[in-house]
Protein backbone atom coordinates (compact mmCIF):
# COMPACT_ATOMS: atom_id res chain seq x y z
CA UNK A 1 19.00 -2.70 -4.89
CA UNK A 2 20.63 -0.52 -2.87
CA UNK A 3 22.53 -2.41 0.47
CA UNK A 4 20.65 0.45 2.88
CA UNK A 5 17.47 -0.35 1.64
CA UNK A 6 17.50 -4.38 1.25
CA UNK A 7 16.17 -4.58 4.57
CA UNK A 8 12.84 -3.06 3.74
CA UNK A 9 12.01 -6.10 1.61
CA UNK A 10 13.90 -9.21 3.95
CA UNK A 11 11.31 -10.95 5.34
CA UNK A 12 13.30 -10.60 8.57
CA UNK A 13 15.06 -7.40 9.18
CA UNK A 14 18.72 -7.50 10.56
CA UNK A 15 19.11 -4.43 12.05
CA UNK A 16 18.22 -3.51 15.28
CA UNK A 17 14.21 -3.18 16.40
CA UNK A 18 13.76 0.51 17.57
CA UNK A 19 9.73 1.45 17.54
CA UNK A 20 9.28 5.43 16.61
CA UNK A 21 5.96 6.73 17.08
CA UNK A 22 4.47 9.76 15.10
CA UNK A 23 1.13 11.31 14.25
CA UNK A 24 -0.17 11.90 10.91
CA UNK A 25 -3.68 12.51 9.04
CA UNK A 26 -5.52 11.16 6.49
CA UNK A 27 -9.20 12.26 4.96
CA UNK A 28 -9.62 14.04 8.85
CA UNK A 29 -8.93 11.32 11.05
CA UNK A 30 -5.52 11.94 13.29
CA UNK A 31 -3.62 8.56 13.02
CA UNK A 32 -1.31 7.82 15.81
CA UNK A 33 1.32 4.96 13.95
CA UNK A 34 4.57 3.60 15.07
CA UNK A 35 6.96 2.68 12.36
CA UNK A 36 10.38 1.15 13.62
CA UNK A 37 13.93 0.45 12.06
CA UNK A 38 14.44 -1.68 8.84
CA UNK A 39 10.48 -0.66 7.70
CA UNK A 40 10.30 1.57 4.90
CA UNK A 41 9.56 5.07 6.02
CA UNK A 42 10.50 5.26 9.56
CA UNK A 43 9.19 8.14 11.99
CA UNK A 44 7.32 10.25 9.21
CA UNK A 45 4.81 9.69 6.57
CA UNK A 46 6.20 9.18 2.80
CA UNK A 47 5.61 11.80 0.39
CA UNK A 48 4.37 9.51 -1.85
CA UNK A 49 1.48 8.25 0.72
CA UNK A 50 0.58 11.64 1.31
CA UNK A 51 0.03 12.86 -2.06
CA UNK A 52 -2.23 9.78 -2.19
CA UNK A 53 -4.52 11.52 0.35
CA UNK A 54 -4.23 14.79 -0.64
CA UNK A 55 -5.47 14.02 -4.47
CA UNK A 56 -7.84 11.57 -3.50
CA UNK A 57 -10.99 11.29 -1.42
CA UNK A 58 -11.48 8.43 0.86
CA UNK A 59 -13.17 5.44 -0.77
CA UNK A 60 -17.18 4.05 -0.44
CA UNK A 61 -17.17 0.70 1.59
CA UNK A 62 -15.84 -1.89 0.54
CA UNK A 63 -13.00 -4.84 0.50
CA UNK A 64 -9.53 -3.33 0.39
CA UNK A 65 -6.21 -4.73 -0.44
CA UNK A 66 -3.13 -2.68 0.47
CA UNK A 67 -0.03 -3.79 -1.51
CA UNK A 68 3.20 -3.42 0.06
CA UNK A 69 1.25 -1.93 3.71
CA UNK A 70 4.56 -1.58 5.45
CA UNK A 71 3.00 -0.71 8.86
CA UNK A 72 0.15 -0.06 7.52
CA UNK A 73 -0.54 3.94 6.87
CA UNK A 74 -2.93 3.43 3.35
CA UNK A 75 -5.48 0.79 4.75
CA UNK A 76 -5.31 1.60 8.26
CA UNK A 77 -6.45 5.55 6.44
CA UNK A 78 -9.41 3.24 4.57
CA UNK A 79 -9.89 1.17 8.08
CA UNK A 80 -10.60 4.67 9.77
CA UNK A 81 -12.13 6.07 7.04
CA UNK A 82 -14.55 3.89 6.04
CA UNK A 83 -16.70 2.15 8.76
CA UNK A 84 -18.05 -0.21 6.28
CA UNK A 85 -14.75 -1.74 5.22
CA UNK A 86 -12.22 -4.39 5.35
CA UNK A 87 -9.21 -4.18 4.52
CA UNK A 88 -5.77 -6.71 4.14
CA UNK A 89 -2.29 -5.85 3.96
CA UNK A 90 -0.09 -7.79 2.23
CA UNK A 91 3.57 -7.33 3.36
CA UNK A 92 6.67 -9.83 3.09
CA UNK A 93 8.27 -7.41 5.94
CA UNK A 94 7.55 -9.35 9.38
CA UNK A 95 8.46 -6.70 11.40
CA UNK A 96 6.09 -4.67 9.45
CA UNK A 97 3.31 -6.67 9.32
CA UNK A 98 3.68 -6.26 13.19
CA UNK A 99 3.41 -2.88 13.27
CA UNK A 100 0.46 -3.07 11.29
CA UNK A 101 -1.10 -5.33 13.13
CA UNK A 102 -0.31 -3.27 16.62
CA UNK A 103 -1.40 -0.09 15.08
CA UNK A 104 -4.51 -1.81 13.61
CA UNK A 105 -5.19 -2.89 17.09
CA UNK A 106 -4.03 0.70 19.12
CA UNK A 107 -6.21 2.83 16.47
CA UNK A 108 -9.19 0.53 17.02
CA UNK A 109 -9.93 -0.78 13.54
CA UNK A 110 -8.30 -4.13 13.94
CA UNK A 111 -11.55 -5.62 13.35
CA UNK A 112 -11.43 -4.12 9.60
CA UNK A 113 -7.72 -4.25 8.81
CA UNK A 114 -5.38 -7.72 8.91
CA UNK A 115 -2.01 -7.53 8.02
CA UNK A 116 -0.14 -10.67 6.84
CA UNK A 117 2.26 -12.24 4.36
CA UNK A 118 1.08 -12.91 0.49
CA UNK A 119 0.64 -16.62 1.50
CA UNK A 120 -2.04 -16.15 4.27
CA UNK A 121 -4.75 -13.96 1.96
CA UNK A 122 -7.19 -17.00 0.89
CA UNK A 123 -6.74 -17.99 -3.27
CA UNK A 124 -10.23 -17.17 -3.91
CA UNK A 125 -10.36 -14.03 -1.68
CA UNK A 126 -11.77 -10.96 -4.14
CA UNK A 127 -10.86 -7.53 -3.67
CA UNK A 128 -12.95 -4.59 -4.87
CA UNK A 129 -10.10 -1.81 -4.65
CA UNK A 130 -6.31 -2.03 -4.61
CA UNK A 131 -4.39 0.69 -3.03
CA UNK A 132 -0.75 0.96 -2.73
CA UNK A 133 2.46 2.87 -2.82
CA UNK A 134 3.91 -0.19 -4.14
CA UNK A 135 7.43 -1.11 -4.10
CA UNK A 136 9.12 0.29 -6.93
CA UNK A 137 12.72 -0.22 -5.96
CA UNK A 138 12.46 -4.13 -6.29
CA UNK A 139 12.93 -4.00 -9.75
CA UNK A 140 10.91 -3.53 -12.63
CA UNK A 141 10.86 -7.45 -13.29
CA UNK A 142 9.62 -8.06 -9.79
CA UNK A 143 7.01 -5.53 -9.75
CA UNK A 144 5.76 -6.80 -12.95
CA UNK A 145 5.53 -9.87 -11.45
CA UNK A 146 3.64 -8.51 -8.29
CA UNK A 147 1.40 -6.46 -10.11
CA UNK A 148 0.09 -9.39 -12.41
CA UNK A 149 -0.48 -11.27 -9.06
CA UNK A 150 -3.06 -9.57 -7.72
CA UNK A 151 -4.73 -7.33 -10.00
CA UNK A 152 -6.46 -10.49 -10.96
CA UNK A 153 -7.87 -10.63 -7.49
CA UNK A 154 -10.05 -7.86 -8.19
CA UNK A 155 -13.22 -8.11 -8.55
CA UNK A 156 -15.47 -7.55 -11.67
CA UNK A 157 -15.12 -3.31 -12.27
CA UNK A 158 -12.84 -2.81 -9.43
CA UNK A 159 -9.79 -0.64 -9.21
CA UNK A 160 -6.13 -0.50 -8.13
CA UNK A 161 -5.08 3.17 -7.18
CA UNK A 162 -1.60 3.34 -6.86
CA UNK A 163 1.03 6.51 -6.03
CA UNK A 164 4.36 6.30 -8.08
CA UNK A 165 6.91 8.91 -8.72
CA UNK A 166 7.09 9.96 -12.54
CA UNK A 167 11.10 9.70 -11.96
CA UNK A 168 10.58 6.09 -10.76
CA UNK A 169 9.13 5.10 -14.05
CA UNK A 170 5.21 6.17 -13.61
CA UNK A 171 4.60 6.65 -17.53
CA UNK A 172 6.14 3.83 -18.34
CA UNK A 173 4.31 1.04 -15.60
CA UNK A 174 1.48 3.03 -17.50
CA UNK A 175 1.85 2.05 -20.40
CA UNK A 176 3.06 -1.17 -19.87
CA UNK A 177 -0.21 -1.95 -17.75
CA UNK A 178 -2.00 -0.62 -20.27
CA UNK A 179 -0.60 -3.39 -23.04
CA UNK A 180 -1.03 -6.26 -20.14
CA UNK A 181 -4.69 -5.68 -20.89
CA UNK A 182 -5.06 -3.35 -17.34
CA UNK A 183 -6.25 -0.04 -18.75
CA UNK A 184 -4.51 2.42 -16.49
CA UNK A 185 -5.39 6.69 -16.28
CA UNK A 186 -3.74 9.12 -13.95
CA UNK A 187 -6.10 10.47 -11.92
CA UNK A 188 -3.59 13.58 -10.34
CA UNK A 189 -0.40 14.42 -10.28
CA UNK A 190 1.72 16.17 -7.93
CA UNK A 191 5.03 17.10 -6.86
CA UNK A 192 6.96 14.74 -9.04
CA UNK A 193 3.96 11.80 -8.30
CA UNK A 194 1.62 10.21 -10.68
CA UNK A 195 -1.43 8.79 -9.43
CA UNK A 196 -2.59 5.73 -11.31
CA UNK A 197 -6.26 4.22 -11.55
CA UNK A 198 -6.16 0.39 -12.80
CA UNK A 199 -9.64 -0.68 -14.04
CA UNK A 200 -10.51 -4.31 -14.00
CA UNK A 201 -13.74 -4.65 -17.02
């Protein structure tokens, strides 16, 4: 892992705390979001996370799991979105998960979004969708690891959507999620992005 980006998976950032606000929008709802120093993605909105909303339409209601929320721009999108949802974010980043939380709370959705660490979501807490622009740069082995973690936690024909970048190894978590027993389609692709559906039977 690169040294510049290790912070953006410490559970407690080193560098200095600097909030940065911006505005971005998601499935027509303006979302005003402050990001900060040593969270991935500081002052703008990923491309990644962006193609996400662009390909996709927002979801039906529902309970909502955003891997890897970093402050919180994919299921605070569903919070707004989707009147009749919850979601969690699930972050080891604790100055992210306090972004999350404050943005949760500024946007006025932090009745349907929580963001915490992996160790706070209940063990028998369901989910029936997944979404995330998850963490590639930790390593294949550790995403592996993550993946099998919680797409277990969906519920009976749910789905993970997830955003990866085809030169960050897209066709191959494909594939390999396909022989884990996940059968996994692309749904778009764009701009150098896959976007991957994960169907639980």
């Amino acid at each position: 892992m690169d040294e510049d980006q290790d912070h953006y998976f410490s559970a407690d950032p080193k560098v200095e705390f600097e909030r940065e606000d911006f505005t971005t929008e998601a499935w027509g709802h303006e979302l005003r979001l402050t990001s900060g120093a040593g969270v991935f993605s500081r002052g703008h909105l990923d491309h990644a996370t962006a193609i996400l909303f662009r390909e996709l339409e927002a979801p039906a209601q529902g309970r909502f799991l955003d891997l890897g929320c970093g402050y919180g721009p994919i299921g605070l999108a569903i919070a707004a979105a989707v009147p009749l949802s919850s979601v969690t974010g699930v972050e080891v980043n604790e100055r992210a998960i306090l972004l999350a939380n404050e943005n949760a709370k500024a946007l006025g959705v932090s009745g349907r979004f929580v963001a915490c660490t992996p160790d706070q979501v209940p063990s028998d807490m369901v989910f029936d969708e997944i979404w995330s622009n998850p963490p590639i740069r930790i390593g294949k082995e550790a995403l592996h690891e993550l993946l099998l973690t919680w797409l277990p936690r969906l519920a009976p024909g749910g789905r993970a959507v997830m955003v990866v970048g085809k030169f960050l190894g897209a066709d191959s978590l494909q594939r390999w999620l396909g022989e884990q027993g996940w059968p996994t389609t692309r749904l778009a692709s764009h701009k150098g992005f896959r976007i991957l559906e994960t169907r639980r039977g």
